[in-house]
Protein backbone atom coordinates (compact mmCIF):
# COMPACT_ATOMS: atom_id res chain seq x y z
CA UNK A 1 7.56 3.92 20.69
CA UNK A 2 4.76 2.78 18.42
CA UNK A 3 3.97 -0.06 16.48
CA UNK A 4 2.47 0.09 12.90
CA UNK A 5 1.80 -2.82 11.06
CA UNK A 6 2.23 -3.42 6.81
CA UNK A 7 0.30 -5.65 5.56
CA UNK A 8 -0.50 -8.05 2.42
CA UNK A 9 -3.74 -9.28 1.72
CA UNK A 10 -6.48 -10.49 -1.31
CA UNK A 11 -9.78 -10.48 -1.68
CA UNK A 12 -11.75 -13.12 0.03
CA UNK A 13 -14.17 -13.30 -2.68
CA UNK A 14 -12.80 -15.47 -5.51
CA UNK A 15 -14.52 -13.03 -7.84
CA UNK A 16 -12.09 -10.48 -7.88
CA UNK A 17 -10.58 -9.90 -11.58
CA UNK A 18 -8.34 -6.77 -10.64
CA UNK A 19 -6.28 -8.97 -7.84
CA UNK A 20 -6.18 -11.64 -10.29
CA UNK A 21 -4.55 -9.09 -12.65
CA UNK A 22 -2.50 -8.21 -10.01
CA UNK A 23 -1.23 -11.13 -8.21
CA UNK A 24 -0.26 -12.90 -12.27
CA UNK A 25 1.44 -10.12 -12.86
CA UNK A 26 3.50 -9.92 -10.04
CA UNK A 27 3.30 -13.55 -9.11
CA UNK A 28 2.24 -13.38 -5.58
CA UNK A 29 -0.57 -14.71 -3.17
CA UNK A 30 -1.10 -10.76 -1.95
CA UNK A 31 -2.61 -8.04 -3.83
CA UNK A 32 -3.05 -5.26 -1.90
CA UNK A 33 -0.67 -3.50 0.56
CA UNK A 34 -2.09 -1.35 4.12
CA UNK A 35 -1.26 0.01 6.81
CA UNK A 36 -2.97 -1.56 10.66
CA UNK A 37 -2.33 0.33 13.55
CA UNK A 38 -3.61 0.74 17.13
CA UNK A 39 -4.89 3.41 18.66
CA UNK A 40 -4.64 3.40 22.86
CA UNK A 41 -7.07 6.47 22.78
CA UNK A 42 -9.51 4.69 21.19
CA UNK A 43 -8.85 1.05 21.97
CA UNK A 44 -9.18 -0.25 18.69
CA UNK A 45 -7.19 -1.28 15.46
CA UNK A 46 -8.00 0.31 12.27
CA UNK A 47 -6.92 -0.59 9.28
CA UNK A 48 -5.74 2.86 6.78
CA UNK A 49 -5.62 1.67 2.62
CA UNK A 50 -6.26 3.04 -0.49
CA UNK A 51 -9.49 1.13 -1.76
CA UNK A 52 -13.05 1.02 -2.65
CA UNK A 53 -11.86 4.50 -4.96
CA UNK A 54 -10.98 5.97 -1.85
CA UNK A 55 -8.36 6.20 0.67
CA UNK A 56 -10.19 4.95 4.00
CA UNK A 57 -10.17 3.76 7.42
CA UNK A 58 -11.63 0.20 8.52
CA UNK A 59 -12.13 -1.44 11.44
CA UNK A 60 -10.44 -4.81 11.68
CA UNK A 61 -13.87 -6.74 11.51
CA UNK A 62 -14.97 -5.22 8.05
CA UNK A 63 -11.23 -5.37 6.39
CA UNK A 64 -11.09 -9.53 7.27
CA UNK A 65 -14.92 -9.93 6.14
CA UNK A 66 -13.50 -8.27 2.46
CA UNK A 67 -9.90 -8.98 2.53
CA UNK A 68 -7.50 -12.14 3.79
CA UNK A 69 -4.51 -11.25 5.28
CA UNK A 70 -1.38 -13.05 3.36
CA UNK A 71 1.43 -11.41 5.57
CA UNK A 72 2.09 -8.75 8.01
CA UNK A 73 5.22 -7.12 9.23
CA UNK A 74 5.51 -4.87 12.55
CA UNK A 75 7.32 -1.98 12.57
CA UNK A 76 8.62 0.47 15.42
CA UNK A 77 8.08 3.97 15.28
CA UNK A 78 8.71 6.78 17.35
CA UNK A 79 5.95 8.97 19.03
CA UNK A 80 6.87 12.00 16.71
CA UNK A 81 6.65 9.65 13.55
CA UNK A 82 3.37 7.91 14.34
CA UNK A 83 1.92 11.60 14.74
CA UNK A 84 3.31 12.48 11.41
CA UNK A 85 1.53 9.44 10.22
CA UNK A 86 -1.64 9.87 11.92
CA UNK A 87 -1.44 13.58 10.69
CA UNK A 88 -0.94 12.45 7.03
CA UNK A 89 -3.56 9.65 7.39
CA UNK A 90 -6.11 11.74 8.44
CA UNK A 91 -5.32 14.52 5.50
CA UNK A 92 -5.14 12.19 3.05
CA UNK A 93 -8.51 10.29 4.12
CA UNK A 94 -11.13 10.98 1.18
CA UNK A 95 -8.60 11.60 -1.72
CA UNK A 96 -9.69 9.58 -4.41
CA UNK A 97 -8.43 6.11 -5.41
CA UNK A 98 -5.98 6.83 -8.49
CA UNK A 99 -7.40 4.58 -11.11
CA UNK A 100 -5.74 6.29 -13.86
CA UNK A 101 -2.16 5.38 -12.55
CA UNK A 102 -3.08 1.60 -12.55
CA UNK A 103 -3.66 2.19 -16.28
CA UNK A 104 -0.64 3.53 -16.28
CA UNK A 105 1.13 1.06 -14.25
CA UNK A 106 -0.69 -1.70 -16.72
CA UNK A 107 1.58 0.80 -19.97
CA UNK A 108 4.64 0.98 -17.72
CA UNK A 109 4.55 -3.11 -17.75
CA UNK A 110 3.70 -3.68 -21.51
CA UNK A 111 6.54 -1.48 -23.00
CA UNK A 112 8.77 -3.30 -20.69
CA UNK A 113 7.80 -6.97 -22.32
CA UNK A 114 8.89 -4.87 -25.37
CA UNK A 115 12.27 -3.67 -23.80
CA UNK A 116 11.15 0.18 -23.64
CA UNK A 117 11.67 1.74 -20.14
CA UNK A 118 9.14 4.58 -19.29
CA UNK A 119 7.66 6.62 -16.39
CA UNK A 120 4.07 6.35 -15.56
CA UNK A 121 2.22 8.52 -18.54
CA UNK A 122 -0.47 9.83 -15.80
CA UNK A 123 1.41 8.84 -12.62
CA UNK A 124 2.72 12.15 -10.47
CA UNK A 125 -1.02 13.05 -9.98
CA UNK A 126 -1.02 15.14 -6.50
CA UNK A 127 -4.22 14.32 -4.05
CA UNK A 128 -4.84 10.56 -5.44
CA UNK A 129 -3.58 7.11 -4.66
CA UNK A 130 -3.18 3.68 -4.78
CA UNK A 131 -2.54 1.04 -2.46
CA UNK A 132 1.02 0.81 -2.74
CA UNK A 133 1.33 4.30 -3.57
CA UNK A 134 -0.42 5.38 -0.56
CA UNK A 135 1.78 3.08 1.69
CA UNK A 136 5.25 3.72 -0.11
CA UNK A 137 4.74 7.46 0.60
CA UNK A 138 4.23 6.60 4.33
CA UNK A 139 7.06 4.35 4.26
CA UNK A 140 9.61 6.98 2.25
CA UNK A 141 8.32 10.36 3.06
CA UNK A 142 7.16 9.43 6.75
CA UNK A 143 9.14 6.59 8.33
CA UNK A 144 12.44 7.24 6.21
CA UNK A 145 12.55 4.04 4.03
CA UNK A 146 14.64 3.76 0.72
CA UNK A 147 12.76 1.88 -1.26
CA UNK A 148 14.03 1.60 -4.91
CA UNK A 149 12.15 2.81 -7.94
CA UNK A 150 9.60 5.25 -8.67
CA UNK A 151 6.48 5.44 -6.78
CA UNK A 152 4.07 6.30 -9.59
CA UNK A 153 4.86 2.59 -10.55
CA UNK A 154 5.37 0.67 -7.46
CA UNK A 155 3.29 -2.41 -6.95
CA UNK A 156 2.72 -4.38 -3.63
CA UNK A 157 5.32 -6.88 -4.75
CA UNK A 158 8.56 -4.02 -4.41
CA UNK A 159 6.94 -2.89 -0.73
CA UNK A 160 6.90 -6.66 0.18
CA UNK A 161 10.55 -7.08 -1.00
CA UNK A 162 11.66 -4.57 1.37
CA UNK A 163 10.11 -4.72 3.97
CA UNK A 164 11.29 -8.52 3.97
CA UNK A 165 14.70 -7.84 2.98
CA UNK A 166 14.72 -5.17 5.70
CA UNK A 167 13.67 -7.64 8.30
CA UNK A 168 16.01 -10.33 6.77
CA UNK A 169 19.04 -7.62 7.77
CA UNK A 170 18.13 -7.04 11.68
C-alpha cells in the first residue's frame, strides 16, 4: 500500500487576484487543489499540480515558500494504482495549464446566477489542465472516485466536499 496525499492550499502572497476570485466564489479559505506524495526511491516528497501554466512537480520546500497549506487528506492506494498514478503524472508533466477552461468555468457560473445550466463552452480540451481538473481525473479515472458533476467545471470546492464526505463515511 501507498499513501497519496490531496491537498488545499492559497497563495502565501496576499497579492494574488485569481485565488481571490476563486476562494469568493466558492467561499473557501483554499484555492488550489494537489496532489503530495512520497517517493521511497528517492526519499523525498514532491508535490504534482497544475500551476504556473503548467502541470509540474515541486519539492515540498518551494510549494510552502509559494503556497499555504489549508487542509490535507491521506489516502491509501495500492502498489498497482500508485504506478498508474506515477505513470499518468509523469505523462501528463509539461501539458499546459488550461486557462481557457477557467474562462469557461467563470461562463458556466454567470449563466447559472441567471438560472441557465450549461457545459463548459471550451472545456473537453485533451492535453491541458487545471488544478482541480488535473486532480479529479486522478481521483475518477485513477483511484476510482465518483465524484459528481462534470470535470470541465469542477472547482477545488466539489474535490474538497468529497473527499471530506468520503472520510466523514469510514
Amino acid at each position: 500500500m501507498q499513501q497519496i496525499r490531496i491537498g488545499f492550499s492559497r497563495p502565501t502572497s496576499w497579492f494574488a487576484p485569481f485565488s481571490w476570485i476563486i476562494r469568493l466564489v466558492q467561499w473557501t479559505p483554499y484555492s488550489h487543489v494537489y496532489v503530495s506524495f512520497y517517493s521511497s526511491k528517492y526519499e523525498r516528497r514532491l508535490v504534482y499540480q497544475a500551476s504556473s501554466l503548467f502541470v509540474n512537480f515541486f519539492g515540498p520546500k518551494t510549494f510552502v515558500k509559494k503556497e499555504l497549506v489549508v487542509r490535507e487528506f491521506s489516502l491509501s492506494i495500492s502498489d498497482e494504482t500508485y504506478k498508474k498514478f506515477m505513470q499518468f503524472a509523469i505523462d501528463e508533466a509539461g501539458d499546459p495549464y488550461d486557462i481557457l477552461s477557467i474562462i469557461g468555468i467563470g461562463v458556466v457560473l454567470l449563466m447559472g446566477l441567471f438560472g441557465k445550466k450549461i457545459s463548459n463552452p471550451f472545456g473537453k480540451r485533451a492535453g491541458t489542465f487545471f488544478c482541480s481538473k488535473l486532480v479529479g481525473d486522478i481521483l475518477i479515472e485513477i483511484i476510482g472516485a465518483h465524484i459528481a458533476g462534470d470535470i470541465n467545471t469542477m472547482l477545488p470546492k466539489d474535490i474538497y466536499n468529497y473527499l471530506d464526505s468520503a472520510q466523514r463515511e469510514s
